[in-house]
N, C-alpha and C. Protein backbone atom coordinates (compact mmCIF):
# COMPACT_ATOMS: atom_id res chain seq x y z
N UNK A 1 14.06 16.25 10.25
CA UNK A 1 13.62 15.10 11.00
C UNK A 1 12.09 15.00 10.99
N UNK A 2 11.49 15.87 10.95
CA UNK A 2 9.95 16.29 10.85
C UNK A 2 9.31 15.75 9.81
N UNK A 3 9.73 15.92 8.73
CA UNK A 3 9.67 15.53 6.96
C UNK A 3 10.10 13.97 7.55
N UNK A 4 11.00 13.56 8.19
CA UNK A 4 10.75 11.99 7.78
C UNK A 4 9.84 11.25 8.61
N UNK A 5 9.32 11.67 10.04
CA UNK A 5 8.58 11.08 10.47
C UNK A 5 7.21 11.28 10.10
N UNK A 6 6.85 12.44 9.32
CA UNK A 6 5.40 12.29 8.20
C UNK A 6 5.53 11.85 7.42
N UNK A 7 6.63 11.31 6.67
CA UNK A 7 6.99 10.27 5.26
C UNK A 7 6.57 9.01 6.02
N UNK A 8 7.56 8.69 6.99
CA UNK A 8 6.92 7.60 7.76
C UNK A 8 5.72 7.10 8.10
N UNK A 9 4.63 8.10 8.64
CA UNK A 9 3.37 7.84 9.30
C UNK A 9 2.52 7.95 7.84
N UNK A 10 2.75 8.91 6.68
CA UNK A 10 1.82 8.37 5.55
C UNK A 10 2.21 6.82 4.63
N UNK A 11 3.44 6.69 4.79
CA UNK A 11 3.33 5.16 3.72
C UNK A 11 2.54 4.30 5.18
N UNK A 12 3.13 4.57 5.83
CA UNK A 12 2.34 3.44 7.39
C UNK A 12 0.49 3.47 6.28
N UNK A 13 -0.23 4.71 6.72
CA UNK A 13 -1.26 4.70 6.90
C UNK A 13 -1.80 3.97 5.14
N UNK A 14 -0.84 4.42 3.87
CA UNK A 14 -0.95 3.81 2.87
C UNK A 14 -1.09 2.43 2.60
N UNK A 15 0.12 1.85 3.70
CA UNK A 15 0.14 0.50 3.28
C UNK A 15 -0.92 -0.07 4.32
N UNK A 16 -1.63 0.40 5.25
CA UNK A 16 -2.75 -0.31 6.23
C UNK A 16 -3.89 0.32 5.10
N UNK A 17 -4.25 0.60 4.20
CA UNK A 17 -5.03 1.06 3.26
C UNK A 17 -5.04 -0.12 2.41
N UNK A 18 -3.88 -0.72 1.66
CA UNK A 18 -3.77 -1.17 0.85
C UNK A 18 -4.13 -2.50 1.46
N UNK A 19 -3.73 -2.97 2.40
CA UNK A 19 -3.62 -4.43 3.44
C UNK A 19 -5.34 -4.47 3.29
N UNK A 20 -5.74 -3.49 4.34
CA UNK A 20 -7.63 -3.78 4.05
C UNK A 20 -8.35 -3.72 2.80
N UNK A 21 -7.94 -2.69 1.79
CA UNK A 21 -8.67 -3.42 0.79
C UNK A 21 -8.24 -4.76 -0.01
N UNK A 22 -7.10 -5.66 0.46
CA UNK A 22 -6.96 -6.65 -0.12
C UNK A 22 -7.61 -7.94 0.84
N UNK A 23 -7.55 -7.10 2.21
CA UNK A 23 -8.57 -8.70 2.82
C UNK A 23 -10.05 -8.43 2.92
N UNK A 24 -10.57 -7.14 2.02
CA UNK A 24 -11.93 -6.75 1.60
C UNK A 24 -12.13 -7.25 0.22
N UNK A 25 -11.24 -7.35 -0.34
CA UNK A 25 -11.75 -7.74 -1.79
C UNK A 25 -10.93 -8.70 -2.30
N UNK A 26 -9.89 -8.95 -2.33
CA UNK A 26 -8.86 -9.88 -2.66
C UNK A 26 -8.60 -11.51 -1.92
N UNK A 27 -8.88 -11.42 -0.30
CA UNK A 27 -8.35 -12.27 0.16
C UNK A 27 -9.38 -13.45 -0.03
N UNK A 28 -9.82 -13.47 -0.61
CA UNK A 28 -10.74 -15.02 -1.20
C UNK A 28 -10.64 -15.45 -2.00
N UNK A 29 -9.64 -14.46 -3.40
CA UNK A 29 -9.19 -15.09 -4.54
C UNK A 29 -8.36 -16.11 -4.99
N UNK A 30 -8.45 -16.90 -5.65
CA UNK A 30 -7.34 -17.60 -5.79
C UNK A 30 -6.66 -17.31 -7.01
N UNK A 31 -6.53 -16.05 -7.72
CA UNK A 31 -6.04 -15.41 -8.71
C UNK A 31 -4.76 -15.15 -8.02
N UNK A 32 -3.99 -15.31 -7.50
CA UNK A 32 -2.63 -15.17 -7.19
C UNK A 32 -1.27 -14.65 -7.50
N UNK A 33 -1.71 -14.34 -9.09
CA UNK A 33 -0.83 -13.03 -10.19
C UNK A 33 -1.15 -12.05 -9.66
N UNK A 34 -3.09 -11.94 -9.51
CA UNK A 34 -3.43 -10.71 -9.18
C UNK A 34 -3.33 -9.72 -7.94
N UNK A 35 -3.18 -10.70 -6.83
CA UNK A 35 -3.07 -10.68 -6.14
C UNK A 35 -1.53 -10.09 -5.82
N UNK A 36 -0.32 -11.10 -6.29
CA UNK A 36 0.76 -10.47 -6.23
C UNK A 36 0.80 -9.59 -6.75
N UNK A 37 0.19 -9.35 -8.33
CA UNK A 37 0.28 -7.46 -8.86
C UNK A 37 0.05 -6.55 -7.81
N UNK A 38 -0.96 -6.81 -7.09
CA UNK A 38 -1.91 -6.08 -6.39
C UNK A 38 -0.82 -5.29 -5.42
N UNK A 39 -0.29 -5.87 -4.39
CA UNK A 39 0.74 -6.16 -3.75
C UNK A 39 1.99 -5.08 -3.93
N UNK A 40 2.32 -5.36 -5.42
CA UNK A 40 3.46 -4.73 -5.80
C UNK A 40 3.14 -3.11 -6.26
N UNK A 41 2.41 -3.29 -6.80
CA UNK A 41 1.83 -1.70 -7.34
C UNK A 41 1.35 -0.84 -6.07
N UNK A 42 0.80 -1.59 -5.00
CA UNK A 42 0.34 -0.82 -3.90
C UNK A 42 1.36 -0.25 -3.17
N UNK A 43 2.36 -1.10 -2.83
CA UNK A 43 4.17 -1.20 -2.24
C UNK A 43 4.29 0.04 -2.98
N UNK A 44 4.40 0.07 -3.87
CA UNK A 44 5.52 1.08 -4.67
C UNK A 44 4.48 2.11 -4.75
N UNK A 45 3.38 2.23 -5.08
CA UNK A 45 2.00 3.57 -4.94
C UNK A 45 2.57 4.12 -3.44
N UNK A 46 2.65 3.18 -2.20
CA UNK A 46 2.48 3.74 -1.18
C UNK A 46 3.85 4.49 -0.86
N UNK A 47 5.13 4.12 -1.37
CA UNK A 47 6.35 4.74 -0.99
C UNK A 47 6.56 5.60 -2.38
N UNK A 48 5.60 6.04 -3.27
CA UNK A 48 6.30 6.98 -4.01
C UNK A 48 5.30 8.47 -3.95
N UNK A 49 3.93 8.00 -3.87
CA UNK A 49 2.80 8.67 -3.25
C UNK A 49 2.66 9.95 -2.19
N UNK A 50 3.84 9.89 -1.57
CA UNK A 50 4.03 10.83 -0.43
C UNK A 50 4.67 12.10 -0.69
N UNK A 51 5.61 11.51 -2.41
CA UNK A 51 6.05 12.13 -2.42
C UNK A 51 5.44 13.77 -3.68
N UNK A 52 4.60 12.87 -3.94
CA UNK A 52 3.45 13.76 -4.71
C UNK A 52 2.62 15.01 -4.11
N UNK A 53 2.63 14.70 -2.80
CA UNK A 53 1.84 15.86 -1.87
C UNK A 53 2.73 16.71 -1.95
């Protein structure tokens, strides 16, 4: 149960990582592929990422 609530609290802190650097650098673009790339690669970085530690 321990292991899932630190799986939990690191994609959390991943995906509030990923959220600010997209309204730091992204959210004025109107590149909108990139944006959705952006998005998707971060999603899936942040839930597979945890499991690398």
């Amino acid at each position: 149960m321990e292991n899932l609530l630190t799986y939990i609290i690191q994609v959390n802190l991943l995906l509030s990582i990923i959220y600010l650097g997209y309204v730091g650098l992204l959210k004025g673009l109107t590149f909108y592929s990139l944006n959705r790339g952006y998005f998707l690669i971060g999603g899936l970085f942040a839930f597979i990422y945890p499991f690398w530690i």
